[in-house]
PDB file of N, CA and C in Angstrom:
ATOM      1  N   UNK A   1      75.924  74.605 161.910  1.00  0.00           N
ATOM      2  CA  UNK A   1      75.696  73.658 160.832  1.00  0.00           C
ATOM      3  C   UNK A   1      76.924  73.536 159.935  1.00  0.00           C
ATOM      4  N   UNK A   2      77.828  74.716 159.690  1.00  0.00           N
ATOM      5  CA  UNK A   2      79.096  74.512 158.706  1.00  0.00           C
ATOM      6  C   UNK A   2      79.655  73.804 159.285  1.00  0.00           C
ATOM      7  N   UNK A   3      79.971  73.617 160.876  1.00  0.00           N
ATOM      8  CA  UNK A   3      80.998  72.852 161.390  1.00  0.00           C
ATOM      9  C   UNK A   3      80.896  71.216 161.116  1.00  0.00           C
ATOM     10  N   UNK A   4      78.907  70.989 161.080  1.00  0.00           N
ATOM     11  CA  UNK A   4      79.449  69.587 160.789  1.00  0.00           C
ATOM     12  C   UNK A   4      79.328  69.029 159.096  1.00  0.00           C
ATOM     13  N   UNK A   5      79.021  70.307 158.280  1.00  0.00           N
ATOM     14  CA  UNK A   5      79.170  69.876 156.897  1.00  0.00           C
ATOM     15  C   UNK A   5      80.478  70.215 157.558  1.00  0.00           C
ATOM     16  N   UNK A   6      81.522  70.438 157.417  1.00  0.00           N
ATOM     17  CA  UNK A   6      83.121  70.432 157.875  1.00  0.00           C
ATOM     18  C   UNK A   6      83.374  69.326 158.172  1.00  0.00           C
ATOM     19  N   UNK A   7      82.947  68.929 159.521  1.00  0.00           N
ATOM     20  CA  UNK A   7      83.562  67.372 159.461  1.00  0.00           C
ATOM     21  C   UNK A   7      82.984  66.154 158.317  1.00  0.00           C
ATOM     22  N   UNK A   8      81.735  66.661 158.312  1.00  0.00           N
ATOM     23  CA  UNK A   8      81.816  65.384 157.168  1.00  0.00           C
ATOM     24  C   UNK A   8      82.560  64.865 156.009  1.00  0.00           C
ATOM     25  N   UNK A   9      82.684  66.810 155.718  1.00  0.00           N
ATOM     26  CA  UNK A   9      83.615  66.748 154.207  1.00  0.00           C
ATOM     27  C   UNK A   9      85.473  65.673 155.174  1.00  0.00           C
ATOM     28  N   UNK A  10      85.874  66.170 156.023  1.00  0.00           N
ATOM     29  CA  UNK A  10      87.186  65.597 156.279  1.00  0.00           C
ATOM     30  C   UNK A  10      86.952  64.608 156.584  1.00  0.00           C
ATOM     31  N   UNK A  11      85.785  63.667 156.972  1.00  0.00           N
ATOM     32  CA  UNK A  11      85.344  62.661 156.947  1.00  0.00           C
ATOM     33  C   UNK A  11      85.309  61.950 155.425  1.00  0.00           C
ATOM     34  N   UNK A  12      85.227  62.478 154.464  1.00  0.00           N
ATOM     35  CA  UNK A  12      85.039  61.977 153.088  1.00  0.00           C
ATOM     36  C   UNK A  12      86.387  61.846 152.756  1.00  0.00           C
ATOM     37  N   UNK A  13      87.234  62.988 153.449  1.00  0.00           N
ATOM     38  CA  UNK A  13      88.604  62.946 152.732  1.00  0.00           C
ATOM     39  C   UNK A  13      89.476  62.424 153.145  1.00  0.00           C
ATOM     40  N   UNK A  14      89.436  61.291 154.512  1.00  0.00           N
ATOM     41  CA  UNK A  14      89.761  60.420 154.769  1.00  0.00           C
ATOM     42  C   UNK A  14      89.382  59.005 154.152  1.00  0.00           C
ATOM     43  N   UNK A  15      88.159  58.731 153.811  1.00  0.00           N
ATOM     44  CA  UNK A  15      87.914  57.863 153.134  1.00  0.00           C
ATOM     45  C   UNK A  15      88.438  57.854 151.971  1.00  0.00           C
ATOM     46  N   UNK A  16      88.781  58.665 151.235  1.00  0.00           N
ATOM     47  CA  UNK A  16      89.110  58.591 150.059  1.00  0.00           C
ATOM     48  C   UNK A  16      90.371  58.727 149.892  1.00  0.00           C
ATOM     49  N   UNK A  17      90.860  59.407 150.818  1.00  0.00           N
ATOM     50  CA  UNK A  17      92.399  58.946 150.947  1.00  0.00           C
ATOM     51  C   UNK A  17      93.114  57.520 151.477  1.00  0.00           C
ATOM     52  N   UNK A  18      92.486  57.317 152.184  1.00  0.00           N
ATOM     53  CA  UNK A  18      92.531  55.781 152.823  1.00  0.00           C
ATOM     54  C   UNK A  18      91.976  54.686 151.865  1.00  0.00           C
ATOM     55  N   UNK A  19      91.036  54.849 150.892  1.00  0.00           N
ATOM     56  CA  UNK A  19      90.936  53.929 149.979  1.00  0.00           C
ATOM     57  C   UNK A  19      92.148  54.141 148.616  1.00  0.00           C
ATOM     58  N   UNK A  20      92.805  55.228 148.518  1.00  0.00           N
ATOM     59  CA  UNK A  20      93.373  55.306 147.933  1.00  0.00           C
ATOM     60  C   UNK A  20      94.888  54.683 148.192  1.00  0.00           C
ATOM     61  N   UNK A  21      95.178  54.858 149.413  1.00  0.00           N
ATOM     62  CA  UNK A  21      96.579  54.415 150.131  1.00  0.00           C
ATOM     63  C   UNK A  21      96.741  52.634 150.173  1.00  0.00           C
ATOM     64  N   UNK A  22      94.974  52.198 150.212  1.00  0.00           N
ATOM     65  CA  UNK A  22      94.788  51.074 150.627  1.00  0.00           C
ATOM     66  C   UNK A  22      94.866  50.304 148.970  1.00  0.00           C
ATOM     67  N   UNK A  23      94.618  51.051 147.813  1.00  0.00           N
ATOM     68  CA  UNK A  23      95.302  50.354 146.679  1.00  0.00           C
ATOM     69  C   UNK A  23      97.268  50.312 146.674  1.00  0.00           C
ATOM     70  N   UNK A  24      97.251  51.633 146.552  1.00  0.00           N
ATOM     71  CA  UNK A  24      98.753  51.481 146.891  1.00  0.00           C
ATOM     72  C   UNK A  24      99.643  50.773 147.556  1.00  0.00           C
ATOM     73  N   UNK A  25      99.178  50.488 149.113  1.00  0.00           N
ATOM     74  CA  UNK A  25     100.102  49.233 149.545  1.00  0.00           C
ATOM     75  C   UNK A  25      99.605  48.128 149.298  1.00  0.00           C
ATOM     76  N   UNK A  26      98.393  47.824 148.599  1.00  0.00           N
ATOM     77  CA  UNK A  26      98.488  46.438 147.900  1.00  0.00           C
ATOM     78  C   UNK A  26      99.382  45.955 147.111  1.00  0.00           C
ATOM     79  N   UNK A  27      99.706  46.974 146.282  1.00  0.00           N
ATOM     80  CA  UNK A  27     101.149  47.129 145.732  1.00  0.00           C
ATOM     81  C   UNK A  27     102.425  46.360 146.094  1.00  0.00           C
ATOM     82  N   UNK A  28     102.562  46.457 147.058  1.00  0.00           N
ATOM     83  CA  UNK A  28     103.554  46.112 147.943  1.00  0.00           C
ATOM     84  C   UNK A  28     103.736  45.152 148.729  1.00  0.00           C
ATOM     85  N   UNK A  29     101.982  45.120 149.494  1.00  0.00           N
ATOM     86  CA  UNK A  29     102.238  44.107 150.383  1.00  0.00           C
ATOM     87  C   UNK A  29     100.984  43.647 149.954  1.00  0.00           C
ATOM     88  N   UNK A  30     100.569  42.130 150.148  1.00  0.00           N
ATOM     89  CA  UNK A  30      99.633  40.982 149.535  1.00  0.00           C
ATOM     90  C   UNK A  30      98.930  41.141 150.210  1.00  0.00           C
ATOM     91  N   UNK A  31      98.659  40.693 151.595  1.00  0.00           N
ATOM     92  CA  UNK A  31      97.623  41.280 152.435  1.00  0.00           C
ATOM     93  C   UNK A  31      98.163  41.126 153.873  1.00  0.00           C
ATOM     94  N   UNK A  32      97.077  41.262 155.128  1.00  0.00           N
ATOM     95  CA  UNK A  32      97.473  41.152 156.207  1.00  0.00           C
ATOM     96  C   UNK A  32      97.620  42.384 157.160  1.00  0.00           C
ATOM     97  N   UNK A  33      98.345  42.605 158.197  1.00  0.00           N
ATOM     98  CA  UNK A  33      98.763  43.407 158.664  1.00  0.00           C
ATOM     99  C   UNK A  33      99.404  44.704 158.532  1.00  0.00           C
ATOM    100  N   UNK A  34     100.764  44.037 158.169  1.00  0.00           N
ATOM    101  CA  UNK A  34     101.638  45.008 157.035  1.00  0.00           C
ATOM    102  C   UNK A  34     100.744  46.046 156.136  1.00  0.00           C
ATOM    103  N   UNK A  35      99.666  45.475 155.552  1.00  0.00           N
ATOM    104  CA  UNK A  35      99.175  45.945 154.339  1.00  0.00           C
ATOM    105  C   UNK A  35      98.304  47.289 155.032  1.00  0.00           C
ATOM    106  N   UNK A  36      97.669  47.172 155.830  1.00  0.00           N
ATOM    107  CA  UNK A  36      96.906  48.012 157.215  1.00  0.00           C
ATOM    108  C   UNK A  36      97.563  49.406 157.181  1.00  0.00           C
ATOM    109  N   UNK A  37      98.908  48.860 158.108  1.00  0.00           N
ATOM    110  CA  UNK A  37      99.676  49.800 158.883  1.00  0.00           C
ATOM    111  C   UNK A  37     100.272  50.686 157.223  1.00  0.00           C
ATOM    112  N   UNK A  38     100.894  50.167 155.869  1.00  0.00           N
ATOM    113  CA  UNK A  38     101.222  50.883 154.962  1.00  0.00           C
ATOM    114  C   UNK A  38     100.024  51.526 154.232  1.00  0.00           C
ATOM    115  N   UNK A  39      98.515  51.234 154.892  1.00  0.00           N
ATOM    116  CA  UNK A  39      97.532  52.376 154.341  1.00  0.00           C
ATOM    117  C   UNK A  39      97.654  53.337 155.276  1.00  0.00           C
ATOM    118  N   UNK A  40      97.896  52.959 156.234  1.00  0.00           N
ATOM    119  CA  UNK A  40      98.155  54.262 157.581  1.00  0.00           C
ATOM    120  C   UNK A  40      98.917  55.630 157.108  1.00  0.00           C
ATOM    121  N   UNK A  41     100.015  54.290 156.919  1.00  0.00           N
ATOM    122  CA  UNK A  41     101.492  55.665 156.457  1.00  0.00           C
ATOM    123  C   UNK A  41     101.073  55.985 155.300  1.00  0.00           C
ATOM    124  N   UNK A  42     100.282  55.907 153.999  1.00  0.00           N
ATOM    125  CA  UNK A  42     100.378  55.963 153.070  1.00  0.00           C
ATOM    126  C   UNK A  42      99.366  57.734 152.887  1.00  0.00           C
ATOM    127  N   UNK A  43      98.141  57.113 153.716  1.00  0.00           N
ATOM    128  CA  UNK A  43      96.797  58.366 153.863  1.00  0.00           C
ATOM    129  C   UNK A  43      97.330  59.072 155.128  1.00  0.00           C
ATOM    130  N   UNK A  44      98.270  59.135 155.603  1.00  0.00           N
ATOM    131  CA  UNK A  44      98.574  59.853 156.456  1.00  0.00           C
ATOM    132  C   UNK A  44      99.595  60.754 155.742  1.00  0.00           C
ATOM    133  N   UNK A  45     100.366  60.304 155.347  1.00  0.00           N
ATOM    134  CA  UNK A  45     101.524  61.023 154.309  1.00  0.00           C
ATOM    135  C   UNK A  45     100.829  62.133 153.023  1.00  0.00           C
ATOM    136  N   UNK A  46      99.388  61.140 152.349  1.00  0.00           N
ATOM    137  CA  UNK A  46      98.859  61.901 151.184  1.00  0.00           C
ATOM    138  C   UNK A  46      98.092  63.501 152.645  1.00  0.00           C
ATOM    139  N   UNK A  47      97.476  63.063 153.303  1.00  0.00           N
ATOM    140  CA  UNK A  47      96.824  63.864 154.336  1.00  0.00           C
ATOM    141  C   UNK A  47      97.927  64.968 154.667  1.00  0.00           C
ATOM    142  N   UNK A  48      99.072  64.884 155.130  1.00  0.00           N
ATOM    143  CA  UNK A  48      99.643  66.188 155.239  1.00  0.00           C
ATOM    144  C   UNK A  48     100.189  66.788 154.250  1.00  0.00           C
ATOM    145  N   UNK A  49     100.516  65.805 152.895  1.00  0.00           N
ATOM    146  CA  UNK A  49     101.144  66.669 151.864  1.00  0.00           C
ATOM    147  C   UNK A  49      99.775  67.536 150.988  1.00  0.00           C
ATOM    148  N   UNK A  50      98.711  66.930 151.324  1.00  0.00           N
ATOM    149  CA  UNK A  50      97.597  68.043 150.617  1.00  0.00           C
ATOM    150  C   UNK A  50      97.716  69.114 151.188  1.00  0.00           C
ATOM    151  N   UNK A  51      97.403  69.050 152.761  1.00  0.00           N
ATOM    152  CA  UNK A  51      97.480  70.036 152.836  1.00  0.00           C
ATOM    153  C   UNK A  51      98.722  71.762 152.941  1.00  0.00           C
ATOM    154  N   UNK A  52      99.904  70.483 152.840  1.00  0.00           N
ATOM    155  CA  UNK A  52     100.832  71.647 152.490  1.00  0.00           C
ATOM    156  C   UNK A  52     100.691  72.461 151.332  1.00  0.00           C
ATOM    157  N   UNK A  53     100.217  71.296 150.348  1.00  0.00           N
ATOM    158  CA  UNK A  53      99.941  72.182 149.202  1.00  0.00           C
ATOM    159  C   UNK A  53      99.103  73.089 148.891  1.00  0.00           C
ATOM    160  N   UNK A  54      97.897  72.701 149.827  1.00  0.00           N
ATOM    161  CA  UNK A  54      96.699  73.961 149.770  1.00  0.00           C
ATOM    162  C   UNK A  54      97.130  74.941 150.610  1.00  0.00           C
ATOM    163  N   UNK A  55      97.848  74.773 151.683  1.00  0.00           N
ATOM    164  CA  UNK A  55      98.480  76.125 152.293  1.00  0.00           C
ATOM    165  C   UNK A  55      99.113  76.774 151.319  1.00  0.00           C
ATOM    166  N   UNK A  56      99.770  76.168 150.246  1.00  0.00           N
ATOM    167  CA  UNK A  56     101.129  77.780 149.489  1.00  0.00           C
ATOM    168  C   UNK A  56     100.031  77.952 148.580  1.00  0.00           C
ATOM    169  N   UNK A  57      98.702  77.729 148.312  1.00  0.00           N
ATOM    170  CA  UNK A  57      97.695  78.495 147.054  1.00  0.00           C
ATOM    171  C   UNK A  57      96.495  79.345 148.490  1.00  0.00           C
ATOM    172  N   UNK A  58      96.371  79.229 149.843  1.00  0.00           N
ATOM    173  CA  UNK A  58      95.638  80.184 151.007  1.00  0.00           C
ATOM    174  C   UNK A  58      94.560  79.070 151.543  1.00  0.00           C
ATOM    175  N   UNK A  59      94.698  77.765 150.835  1.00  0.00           N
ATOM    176  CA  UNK A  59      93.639  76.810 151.039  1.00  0.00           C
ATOM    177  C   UNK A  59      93.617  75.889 152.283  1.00  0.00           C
ATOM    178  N   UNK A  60      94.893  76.474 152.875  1.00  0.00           N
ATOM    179  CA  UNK A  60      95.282  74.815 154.215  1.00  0.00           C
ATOM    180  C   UNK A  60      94.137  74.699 154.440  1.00  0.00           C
ATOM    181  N   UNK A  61      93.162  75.794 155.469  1.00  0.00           N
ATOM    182  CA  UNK A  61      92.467  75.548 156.499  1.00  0.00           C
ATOM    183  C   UNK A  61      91.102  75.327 155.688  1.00  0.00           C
ATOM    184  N   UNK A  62      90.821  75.026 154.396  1.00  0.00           N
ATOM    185  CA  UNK A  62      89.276  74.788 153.757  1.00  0.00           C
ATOM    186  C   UNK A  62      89.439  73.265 153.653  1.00  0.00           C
ATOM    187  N   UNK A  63      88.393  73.132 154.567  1.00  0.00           N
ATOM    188  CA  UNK A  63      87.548  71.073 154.396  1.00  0.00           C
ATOM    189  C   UNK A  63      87.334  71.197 152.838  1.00  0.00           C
ATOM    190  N   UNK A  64      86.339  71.894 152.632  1.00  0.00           N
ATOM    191  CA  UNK A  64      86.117  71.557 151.166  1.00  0.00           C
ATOM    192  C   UNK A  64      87.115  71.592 150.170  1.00  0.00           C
ATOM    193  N   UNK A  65      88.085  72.388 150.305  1.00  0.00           N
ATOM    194  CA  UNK A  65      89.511  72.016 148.543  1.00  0.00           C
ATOM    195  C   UNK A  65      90.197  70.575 149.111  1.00  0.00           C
ATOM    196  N   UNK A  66      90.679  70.073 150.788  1.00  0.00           N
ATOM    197  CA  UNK A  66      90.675  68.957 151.177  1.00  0.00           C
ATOM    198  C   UNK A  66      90.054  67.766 150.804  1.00  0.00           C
ATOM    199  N   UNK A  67      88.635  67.618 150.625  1.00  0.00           N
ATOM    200  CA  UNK A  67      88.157  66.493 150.237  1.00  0.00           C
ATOM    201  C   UNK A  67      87.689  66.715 148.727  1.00  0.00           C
ATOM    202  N   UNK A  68      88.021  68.175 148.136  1.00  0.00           N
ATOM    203  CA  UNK A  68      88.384  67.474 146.956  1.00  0.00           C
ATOM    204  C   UNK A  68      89.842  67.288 146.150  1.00  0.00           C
ATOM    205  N   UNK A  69      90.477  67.699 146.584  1.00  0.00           N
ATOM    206  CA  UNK A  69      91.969  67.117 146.753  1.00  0.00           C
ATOM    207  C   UNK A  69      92.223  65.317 146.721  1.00  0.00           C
ATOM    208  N   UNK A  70      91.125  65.283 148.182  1.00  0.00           N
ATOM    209  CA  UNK A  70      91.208  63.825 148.397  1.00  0.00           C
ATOM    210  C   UNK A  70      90.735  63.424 147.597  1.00  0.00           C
ATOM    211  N   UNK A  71      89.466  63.459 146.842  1.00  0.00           N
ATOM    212  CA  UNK A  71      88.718  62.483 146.210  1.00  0.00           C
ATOM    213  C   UNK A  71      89.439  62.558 144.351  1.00  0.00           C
ATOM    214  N   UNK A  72      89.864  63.850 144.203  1.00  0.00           N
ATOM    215  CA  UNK A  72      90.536  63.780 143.225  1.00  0.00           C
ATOM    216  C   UNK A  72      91.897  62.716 143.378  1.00  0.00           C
ATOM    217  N   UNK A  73      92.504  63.237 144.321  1.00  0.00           N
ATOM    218  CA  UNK A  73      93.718  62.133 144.266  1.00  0.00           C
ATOM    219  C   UNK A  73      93.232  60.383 144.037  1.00  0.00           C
ATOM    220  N   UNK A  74      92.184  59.868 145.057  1.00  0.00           N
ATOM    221  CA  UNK A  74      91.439  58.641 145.154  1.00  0.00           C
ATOM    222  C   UNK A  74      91.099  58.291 143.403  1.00  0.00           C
ATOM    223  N   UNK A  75      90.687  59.229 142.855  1.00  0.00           N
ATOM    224  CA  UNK A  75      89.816  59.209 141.380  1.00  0.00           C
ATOM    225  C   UNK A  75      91.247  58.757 140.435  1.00  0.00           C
ATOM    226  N   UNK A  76      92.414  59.071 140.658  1.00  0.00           N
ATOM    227  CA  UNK A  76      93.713  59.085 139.904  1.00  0.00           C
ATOM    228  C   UNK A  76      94.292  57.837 140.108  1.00  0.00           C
ATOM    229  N   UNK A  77      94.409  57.217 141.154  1.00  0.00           N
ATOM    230  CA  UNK A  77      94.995  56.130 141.691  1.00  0.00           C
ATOM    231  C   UNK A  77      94.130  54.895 141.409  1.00  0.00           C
ATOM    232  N   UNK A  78      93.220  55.131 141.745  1.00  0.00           N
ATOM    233  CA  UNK A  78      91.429  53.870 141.506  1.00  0.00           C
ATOM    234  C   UNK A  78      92.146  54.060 139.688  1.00  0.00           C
ATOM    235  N   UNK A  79      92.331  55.034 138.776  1.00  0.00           N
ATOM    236  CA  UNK A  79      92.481  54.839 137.440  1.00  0.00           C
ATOM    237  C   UNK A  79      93.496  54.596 136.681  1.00  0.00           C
ATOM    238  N   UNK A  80      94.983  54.589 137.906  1.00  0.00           N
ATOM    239  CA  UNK A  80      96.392  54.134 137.335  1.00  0.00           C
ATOM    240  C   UNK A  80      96.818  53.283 137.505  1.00  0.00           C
ATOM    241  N   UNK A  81      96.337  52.720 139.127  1.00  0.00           N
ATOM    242  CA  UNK A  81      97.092  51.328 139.762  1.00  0.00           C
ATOM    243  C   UNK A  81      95.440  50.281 139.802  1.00  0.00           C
ATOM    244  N   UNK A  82      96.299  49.483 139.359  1.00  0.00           N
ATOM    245  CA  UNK A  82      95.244  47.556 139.277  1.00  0.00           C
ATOM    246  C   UNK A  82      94.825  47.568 140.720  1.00  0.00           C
ATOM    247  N   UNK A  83      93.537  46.973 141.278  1.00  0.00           N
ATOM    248  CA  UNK A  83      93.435  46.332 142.346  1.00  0.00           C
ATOM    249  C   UNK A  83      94.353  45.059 142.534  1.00  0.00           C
ATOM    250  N   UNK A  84      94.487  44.824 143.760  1.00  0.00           N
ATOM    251  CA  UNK A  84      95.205  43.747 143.972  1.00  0.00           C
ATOM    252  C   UNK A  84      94.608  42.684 145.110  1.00  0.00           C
ATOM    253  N   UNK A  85      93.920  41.872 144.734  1.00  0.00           N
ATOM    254  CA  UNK A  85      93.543  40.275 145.447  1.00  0.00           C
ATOM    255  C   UNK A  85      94.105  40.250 146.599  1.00  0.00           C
ATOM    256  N   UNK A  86      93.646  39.875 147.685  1.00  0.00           N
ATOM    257  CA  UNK A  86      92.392  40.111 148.355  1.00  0.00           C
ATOM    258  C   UNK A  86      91.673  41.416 149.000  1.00  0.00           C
ATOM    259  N   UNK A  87      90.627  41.885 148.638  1.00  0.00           N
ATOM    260  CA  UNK A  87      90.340  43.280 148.698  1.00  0.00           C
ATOM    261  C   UNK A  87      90.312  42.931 150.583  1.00  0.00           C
ATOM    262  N   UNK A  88      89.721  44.673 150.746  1.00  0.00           N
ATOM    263  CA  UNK A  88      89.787  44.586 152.253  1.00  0.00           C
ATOM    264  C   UNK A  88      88.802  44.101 152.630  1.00  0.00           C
ATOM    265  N   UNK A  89      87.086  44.064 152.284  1.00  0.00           N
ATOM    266  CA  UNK A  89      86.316  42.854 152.592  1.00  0.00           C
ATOM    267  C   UNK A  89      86.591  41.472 153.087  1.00  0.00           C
ATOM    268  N   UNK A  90      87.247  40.779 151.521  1.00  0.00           N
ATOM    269  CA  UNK A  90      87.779  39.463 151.857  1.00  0.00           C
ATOM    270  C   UNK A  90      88.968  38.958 153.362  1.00  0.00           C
ATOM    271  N   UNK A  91      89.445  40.299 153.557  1.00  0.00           N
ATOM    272  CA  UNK A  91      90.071  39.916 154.206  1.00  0.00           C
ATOM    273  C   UNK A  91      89.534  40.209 155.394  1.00  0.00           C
ATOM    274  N   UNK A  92      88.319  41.161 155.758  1.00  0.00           N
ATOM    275  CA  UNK A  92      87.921  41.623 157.019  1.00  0.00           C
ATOM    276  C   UNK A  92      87.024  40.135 157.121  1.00  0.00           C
ATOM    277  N   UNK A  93      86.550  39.725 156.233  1.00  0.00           N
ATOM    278  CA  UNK A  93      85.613  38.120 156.377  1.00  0.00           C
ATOM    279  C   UNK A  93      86.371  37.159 156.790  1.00  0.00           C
ATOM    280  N   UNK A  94      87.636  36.947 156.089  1.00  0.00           N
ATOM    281  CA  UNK A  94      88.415  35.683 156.704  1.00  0.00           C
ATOM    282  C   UNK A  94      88.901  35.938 157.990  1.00  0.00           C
ATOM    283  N   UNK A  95      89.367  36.649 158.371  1.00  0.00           N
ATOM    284  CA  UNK A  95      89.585  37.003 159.713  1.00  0.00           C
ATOM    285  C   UNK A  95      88.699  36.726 161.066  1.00  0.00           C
ATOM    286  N   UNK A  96      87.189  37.597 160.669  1.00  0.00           N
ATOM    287  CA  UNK A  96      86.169  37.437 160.970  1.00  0.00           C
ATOM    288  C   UNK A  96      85.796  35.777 161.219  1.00  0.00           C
ATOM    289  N   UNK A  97      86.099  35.523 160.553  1.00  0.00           N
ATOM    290  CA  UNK A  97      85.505  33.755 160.363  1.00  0.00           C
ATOM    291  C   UNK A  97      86.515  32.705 160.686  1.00  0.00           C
ATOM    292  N   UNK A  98      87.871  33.133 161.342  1.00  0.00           N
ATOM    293  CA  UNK A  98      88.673  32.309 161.868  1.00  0.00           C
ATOM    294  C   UNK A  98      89.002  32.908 163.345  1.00  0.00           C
ATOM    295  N   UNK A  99      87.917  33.686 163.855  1.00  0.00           N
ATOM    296  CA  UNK A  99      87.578  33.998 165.405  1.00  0.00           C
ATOM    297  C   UNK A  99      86.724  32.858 166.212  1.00  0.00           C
ATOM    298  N   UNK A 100      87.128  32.743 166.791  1.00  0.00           N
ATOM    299  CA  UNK A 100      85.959  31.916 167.717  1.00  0.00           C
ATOM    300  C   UNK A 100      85.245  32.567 168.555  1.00  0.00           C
ATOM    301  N   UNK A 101      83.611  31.893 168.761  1.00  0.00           N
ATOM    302  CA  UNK A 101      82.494  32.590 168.971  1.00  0.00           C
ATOM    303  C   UNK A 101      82.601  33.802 170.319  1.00  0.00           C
ATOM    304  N   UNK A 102      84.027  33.309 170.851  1.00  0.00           N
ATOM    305  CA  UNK A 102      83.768  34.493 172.288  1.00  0.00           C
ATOM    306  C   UNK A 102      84.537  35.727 171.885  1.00  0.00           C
ATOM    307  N   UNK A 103      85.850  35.265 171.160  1.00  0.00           N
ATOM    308  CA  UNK A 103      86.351  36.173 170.222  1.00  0.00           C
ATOM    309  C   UNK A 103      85.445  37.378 169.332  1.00  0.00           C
ATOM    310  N   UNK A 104      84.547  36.722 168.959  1.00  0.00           N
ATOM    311  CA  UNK A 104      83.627  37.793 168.339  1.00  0.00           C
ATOM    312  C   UNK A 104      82.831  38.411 169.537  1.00  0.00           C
ATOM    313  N   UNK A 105      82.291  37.977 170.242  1.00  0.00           N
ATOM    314  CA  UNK A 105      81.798  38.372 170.529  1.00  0.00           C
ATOM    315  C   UNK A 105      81.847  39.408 172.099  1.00  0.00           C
ATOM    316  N   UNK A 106      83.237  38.907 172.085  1.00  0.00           N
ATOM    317  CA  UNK A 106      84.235  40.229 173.068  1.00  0.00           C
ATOM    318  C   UNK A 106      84.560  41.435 171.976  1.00  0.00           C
ATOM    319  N   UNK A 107      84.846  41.521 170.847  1.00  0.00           N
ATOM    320  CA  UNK A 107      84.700  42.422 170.063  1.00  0.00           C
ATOM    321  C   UNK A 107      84.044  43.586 169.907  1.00  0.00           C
ATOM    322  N   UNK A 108      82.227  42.720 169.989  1.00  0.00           N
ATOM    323  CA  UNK A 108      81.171  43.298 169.589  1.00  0.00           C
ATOM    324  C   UNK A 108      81.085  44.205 170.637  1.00  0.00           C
ATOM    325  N   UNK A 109      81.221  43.739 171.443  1.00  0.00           N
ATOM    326  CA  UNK A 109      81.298  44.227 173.265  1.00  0.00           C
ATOM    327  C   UNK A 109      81.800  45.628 173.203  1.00  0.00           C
ATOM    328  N   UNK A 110      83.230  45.373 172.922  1.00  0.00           N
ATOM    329  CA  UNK A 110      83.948  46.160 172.746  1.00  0.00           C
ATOM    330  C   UNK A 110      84.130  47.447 171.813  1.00  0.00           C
ATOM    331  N   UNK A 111      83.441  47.366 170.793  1.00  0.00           N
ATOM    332  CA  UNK A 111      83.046  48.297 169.846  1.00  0.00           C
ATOM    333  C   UNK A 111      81.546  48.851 170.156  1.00  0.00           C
ATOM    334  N   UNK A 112      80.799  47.759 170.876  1.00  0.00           N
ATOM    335  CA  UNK A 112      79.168  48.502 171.431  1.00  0.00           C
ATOM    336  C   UNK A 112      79.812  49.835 172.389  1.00  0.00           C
ATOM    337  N   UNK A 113      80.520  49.130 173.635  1.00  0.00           N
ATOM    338  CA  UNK A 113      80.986  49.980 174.970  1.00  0.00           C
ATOM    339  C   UNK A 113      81.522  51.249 174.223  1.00  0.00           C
ATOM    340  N   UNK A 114      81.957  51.241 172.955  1.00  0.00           N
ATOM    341  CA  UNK A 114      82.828  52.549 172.065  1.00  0.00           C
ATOM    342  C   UNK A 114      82.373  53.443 171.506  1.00  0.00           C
ATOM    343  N   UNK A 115      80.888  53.022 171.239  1.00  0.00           N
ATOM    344  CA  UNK A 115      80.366  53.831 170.422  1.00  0.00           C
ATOM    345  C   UNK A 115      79.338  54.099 171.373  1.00  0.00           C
ATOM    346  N   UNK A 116      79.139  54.029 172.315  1.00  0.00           N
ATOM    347  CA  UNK A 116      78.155  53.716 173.120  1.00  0.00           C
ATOM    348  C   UNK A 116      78.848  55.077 174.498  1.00  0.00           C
ATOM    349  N   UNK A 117      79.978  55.207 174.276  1.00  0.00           N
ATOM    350  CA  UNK A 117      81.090  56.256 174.968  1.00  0.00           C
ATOM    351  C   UNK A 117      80.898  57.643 173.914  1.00  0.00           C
ATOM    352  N   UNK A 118      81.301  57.358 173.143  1.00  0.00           N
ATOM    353  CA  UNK A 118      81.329  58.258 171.840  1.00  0.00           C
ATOM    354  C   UNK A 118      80.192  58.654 171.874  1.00  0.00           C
TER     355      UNK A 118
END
């Protein structure tokens, strides 16, 4: 049972790092693609520098100081940096809605067959 309160917690602390990265390169980039790939680098970068830091206090290997690391960091950023127009909704909708119907629905396919593997 710890193992999967474990993943859930690094499950949280991805989300919250990734929503956090995903204000940050709004920053930068307006939306689109670009904006994606610099939440990548962004929660990937916050993701190993936490945990360097919880390694020099004995913490690397604890999920739990991790996702709250993460959610603390997320809580700092959500309260220093502005959102920036168009959130990731708006943009997962417009996208969404300038597919055509086989387009979607090779998608759906494709994410059923995935999780459906998984």
């Amino acid at each position: 049972m710890t193992l999967f309160i474990d993943q859930l917690l690094l499950l949280a602390a991805i989300a919250a790092l990734s929503a956090a990265a995903w204000r940050l390169a709004s920053m930068a980039v307006p939306s689109g693609l670009l904006r994606a790939i610099g939440t990548v680098a962004l929660a990937a970068g916050g993701a190993v520098l936490s945990a360097m830091g919880l390694a020099l206090v004995g913490l690397g290997a604890s999920a739990v100081a991790l996702a709250l690391v993460a959610v603390g960091v997320w809580l700092v950023v959500r309260r220093l940096v502005a959102a920036s127009p168009p959130s990731a909704g708006d943009q997962l909708t417009a996208w969404w809605g300038g597919l055509p119907a086989a387009g979607r629905v090779a998608r759906v396919a494709v994410a059923g067959a995935f999780v459906g593997y998984v």
